[in-house]
N, C-alpha and C. Protein backbone atom coordinates (compact mmCIF):
# COMPACT_ATOMS: atom_id res chain seq x y z
N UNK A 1 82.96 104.55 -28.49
CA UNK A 1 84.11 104.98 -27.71
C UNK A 1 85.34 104.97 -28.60
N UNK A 2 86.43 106.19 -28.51
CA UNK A 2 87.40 106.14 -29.09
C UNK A 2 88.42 104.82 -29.12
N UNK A 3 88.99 104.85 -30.03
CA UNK A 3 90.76 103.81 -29.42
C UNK A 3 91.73 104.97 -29.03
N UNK A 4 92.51 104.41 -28.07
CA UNK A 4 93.74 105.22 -28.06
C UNK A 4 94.74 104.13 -28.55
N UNK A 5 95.73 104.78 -29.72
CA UNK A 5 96.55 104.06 -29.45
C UNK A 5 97.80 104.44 -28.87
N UNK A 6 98.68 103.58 -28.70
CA UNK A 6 100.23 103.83 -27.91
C UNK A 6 101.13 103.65 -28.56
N UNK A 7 101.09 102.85 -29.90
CA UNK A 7 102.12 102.58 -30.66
C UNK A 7 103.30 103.44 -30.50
N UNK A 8 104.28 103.99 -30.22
CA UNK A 8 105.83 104.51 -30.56
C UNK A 8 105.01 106.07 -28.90
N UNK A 9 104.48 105.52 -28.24
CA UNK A 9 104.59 106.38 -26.64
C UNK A 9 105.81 105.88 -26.24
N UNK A 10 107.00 105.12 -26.21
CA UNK A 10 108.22 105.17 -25.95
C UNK A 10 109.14 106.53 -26.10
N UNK A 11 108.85 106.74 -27.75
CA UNK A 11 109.41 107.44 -28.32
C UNK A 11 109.26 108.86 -27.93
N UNK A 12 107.57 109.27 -27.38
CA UNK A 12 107.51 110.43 -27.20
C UNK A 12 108.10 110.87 -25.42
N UNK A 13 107.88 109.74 -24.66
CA UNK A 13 108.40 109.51 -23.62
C UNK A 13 109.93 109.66 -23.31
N UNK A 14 110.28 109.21 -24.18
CA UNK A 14 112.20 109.47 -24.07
C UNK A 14 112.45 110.98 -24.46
N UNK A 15 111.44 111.61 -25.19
CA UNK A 15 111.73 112.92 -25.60
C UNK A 15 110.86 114.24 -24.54
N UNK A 16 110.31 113.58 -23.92
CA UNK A 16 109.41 114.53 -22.99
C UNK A 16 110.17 114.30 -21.24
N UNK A 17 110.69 113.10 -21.53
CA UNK A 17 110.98 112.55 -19.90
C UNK A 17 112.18 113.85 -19.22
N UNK A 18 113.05 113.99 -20.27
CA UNK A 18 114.35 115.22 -19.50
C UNK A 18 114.17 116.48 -19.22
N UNK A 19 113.25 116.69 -20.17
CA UNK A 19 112.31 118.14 -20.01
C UNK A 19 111.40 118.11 -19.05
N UNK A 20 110.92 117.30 -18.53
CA UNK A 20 110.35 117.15 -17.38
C UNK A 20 111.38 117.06 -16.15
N UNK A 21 112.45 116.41 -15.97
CA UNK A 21 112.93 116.17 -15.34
C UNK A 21 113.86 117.80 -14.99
N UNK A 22 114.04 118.73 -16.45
CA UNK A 22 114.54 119.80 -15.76
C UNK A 22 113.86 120.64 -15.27
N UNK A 23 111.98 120.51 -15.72
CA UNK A 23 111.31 121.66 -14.70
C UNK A 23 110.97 120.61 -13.50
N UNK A 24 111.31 120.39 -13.46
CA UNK A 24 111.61 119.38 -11.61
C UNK A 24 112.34 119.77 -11.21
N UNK A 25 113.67 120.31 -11.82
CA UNK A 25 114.84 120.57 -11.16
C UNK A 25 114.88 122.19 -11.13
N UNK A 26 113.80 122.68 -12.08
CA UNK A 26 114.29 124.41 -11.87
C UNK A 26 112.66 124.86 -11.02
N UNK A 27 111.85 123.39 -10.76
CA UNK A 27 110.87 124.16 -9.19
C UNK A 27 111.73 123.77 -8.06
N UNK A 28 112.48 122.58 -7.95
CA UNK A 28 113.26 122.58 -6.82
C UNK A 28 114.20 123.51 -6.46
N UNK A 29 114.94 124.36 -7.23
CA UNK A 29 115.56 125.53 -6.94
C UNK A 29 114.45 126.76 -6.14
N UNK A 30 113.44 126.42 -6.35
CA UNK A 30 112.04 127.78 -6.16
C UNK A 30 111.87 127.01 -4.87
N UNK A 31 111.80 125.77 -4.70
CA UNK A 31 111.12 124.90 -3.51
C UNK A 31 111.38 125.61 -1.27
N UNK A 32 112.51 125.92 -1.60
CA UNK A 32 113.00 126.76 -0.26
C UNK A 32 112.77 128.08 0.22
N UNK A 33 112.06 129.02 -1.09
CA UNK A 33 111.24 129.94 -1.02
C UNK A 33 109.50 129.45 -0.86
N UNK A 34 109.42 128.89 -1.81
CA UNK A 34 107.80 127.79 -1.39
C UNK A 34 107.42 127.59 -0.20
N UNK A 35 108.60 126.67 0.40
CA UNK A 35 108.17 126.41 1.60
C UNK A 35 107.72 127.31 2.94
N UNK A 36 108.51 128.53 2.47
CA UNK A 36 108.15 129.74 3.49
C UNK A 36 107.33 130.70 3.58
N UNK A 37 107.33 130.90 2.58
CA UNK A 37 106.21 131.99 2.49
C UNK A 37 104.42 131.45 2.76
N UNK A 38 103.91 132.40 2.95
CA UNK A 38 102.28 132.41 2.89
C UNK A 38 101.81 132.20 1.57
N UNK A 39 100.82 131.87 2.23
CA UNK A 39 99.72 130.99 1.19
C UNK A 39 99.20 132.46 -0.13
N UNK A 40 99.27 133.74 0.59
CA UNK A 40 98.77 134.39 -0.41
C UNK A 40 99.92 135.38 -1.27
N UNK A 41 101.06 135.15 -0.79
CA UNK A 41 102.56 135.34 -1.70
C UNK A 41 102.89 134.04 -2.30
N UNK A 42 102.26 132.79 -2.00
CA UNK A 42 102.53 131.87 -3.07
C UNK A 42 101.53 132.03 -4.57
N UNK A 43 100.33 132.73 -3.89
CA UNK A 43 99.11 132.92 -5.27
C UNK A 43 99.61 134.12 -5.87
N UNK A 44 99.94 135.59 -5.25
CA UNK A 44 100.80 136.32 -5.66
C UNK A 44 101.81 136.02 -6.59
N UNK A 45 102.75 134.80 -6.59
CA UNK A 45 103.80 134.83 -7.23
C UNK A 45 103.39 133.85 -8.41
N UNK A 46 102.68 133.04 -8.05
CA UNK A 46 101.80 132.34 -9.27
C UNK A 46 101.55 133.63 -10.41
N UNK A 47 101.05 134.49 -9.95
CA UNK A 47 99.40 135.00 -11.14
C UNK A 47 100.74 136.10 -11.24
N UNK A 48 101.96 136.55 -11.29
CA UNK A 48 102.47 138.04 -11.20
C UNK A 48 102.79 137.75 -12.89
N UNK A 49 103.23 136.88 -13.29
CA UNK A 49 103.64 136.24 -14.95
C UNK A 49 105.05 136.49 -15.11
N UNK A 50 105.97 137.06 -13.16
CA UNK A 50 107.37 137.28 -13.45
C UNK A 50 108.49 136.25 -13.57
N UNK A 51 107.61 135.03 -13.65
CA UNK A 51 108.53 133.51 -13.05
C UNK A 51 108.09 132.87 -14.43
N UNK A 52 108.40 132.58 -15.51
CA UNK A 52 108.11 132.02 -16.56
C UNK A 52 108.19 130.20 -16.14
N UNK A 53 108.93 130.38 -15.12
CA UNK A 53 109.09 128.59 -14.90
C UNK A 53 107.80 128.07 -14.21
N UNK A 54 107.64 129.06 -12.78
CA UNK A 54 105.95 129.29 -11.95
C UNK A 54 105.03 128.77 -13.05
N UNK A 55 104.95 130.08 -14.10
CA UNK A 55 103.96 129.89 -14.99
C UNK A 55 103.60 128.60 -15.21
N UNK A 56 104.76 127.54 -16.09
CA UNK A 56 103.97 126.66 -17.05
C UNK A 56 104.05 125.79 -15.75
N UNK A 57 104.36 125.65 -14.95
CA UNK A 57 104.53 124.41 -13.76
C UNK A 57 102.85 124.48 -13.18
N UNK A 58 102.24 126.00 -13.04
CA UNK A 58 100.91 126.12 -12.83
C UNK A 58 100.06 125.76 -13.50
N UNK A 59 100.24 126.28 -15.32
CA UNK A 59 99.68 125.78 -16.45
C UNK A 59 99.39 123.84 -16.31
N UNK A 60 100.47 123.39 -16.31
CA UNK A 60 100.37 122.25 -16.46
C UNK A 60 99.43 121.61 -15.10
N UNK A 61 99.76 121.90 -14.08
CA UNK A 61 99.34 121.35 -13.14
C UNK A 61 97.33 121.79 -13.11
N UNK A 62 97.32 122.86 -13.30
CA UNK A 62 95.67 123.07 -13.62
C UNK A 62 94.90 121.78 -14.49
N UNK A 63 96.19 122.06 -15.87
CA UNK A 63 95.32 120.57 -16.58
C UNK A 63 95.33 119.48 -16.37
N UNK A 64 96.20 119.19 -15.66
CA UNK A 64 96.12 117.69 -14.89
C UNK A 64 95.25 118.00 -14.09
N UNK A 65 95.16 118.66 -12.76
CA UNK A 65 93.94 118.33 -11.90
C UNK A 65 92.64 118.82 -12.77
N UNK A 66 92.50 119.60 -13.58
CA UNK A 66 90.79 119.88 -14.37
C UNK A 66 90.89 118.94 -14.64
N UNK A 67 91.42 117.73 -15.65
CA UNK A 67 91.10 117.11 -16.62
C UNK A 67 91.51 115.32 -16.59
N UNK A 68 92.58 115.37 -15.46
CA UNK A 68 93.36 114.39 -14.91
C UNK A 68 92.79 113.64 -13.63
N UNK A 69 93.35 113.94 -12.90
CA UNK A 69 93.33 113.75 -10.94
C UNK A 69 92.50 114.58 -10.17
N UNK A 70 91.79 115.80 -10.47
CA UNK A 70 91.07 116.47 -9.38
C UNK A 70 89.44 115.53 -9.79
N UNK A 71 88.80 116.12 -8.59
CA UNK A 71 87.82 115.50 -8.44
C UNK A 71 86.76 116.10 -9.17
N UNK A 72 85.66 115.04 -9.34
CA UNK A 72 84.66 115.39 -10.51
C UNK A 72 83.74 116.10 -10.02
N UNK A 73 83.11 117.39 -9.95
CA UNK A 73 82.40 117.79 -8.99
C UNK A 73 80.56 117.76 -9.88
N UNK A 74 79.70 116.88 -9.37
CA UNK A 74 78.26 116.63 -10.54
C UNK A 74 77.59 118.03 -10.09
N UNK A 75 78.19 119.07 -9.09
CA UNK A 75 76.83 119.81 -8.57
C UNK A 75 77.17 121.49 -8.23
């Protein structure tokens, strides 16, 4: 089994944390359109590639649930 180490994850953390914190703040601007629309103008606006912010907020979130938090499926 691998090691991970963590040594200086502070460091990358203080540099990743605001950039996170502004695509938090530029889906919350999107969030009041989100909430209204249908389920298949939200996949629509996902896959159109006209929202560059959509994009990586989708990007990222795929690899967290593939690889992260979604469930393991054996079958």
């Amino acid at each position: 089994m691998a090691t991970l180490n963590l040594t200086g994850q502070n460091l990358e953390r203080a540099d990743i944390a605001p950039k996170l914190l502004k695509l938090k703040n530029l889906m919350d601007q999107r969030l009041p359109i989100w909430q209204k629309i249908p389920r298949e103008k939200k996949k629509k606006w996902v896959q159109s590639d006209k929202d560059p912010i959509m994009g990586i907020a989708w990007d990222v979130y795929k690899y967290l649930n593939n690889n992260f938090f979604g469930e393991v499926n054996d079958g």
